[in-house]
C-alpha atoms as a PDB file:
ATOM      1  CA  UNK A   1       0.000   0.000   0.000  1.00  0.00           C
ATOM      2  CA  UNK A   2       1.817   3.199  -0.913  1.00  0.00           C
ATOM      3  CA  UNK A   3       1.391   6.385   0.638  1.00  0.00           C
ATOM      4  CA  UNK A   4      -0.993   8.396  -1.197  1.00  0.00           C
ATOM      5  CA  UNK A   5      -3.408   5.212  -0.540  1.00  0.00           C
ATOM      6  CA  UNK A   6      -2.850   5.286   3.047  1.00  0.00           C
ATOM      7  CA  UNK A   7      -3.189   8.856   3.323  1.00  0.00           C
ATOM      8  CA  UNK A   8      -6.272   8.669   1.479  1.00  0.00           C
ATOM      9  CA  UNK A   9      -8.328   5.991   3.633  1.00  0.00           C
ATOM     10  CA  UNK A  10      -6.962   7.978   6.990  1.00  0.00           C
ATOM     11  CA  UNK A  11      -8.728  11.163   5.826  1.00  0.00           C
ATOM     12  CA  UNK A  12     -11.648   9.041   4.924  1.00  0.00           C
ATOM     13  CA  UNK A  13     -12.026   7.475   8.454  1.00  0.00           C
ATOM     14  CA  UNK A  14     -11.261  10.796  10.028  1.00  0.00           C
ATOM     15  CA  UNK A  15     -13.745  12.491   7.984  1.00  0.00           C
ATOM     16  CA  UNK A  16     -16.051   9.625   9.365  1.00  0.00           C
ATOM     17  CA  UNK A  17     -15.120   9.314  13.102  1.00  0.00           C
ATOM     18  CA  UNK A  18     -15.915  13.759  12.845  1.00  0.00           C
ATOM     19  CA  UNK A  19     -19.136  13.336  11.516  1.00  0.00           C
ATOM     20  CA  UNK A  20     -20.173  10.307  13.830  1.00  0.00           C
ATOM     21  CA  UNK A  21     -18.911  11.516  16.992  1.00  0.00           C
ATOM     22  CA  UNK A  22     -19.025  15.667  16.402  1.00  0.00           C
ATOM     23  CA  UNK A  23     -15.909  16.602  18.232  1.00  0.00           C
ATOM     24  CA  UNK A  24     -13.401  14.998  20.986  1.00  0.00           C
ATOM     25  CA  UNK A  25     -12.924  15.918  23.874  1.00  0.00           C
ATOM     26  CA  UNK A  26      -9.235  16.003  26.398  1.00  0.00           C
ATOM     27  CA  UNK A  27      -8.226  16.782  30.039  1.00  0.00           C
ATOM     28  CA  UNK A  28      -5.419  19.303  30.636  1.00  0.00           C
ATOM     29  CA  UNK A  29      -4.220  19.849  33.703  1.00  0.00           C
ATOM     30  CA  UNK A  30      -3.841  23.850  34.494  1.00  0.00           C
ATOM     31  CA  UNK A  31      -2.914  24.902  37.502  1.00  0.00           C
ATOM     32  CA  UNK A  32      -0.205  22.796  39.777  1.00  0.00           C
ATOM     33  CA  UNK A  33       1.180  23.510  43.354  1.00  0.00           C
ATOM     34  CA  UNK A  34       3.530  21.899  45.535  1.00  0.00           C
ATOM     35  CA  UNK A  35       3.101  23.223  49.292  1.00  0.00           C
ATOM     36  CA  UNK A  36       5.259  20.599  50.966  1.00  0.00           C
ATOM     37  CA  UNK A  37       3.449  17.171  51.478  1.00  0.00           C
ATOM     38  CA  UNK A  38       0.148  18.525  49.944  1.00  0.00           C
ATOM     39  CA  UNK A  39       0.139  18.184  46.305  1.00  0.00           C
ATOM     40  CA  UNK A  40      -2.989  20.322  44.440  1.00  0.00           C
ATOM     41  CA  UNK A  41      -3.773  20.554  40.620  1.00  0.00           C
ATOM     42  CA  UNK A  42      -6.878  21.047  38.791  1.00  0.00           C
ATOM     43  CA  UNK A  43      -7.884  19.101  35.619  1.00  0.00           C
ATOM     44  CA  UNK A  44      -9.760  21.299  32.897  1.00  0.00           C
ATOM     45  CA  UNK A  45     -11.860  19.190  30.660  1.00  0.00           C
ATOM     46  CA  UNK A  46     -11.916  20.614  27.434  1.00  0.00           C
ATOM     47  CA  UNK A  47     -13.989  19.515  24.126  1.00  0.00           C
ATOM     48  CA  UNK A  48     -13.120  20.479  20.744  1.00  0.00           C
ATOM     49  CA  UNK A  49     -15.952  20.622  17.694  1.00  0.00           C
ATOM     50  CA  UNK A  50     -15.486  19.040  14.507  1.00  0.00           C
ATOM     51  CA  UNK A  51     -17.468  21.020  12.140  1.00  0.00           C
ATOM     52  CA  UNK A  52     -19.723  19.214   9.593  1.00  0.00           C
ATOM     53  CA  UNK A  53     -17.710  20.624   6.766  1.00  0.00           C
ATOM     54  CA  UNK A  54     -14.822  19.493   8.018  1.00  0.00           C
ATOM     55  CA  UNK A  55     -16.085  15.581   7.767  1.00  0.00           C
ATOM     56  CA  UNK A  56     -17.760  16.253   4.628  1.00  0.00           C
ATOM     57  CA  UNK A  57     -14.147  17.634   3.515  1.00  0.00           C
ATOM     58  CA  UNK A  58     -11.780  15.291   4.789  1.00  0.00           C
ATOM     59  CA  UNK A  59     -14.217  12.435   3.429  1.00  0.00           C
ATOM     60  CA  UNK A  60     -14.553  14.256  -0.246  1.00  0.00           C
ATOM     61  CA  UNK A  61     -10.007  14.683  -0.251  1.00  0.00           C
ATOM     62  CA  UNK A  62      -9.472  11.127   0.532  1.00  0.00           C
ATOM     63  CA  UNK A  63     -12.062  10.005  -2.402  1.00  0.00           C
ATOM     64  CA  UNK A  64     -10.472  12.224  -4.615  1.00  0.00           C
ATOM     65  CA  UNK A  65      -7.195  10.988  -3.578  1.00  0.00           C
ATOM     66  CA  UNK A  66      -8.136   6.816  -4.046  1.00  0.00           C
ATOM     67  CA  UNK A  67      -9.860   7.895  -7.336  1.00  0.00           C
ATOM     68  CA  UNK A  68      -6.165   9.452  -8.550  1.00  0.00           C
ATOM     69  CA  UNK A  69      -4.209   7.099  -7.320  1.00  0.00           C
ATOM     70  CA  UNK A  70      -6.107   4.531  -9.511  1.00  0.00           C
ATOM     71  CA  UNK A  71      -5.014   6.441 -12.336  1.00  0.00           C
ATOM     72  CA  UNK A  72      -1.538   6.855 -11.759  1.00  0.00           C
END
């Protein structure tokens, strides 16, 4: 499987997983403090949006990219 293919079916799925799910979401820890034996830091859940046209994009570039690759 060369490159271009792979690159292809990983935009597809992306474009897939983005329109399925919407968005991901992560935990980043902000604020840390070490006051001798007490340890305190707070987690900050975050979620980021995928945008619909982002999916639909990513989905349309990776067809476009099997459909050259046949040609080549």
């Amino acid at each position: 499987m060369d490159a271009q293919r792979l690159a292809a079916i990983v935009l597809i799925v992306a474009g897939a997983l983005g329109l399925a799910y919407g968005g991901f979401s992560y935990t980043r820890e902000t604020h840390e403090a070490d006051l001798g034996p007490l340890h305190m830091s707070v987690a900050e859940k975050k979620r980021v949006n995928v945008p619909v046209w982002a999916g639909v994009g990513a989905i349309v570039a990776g067809g476009l990219l099997l459909v050259v690759g046949r040609k080549s």
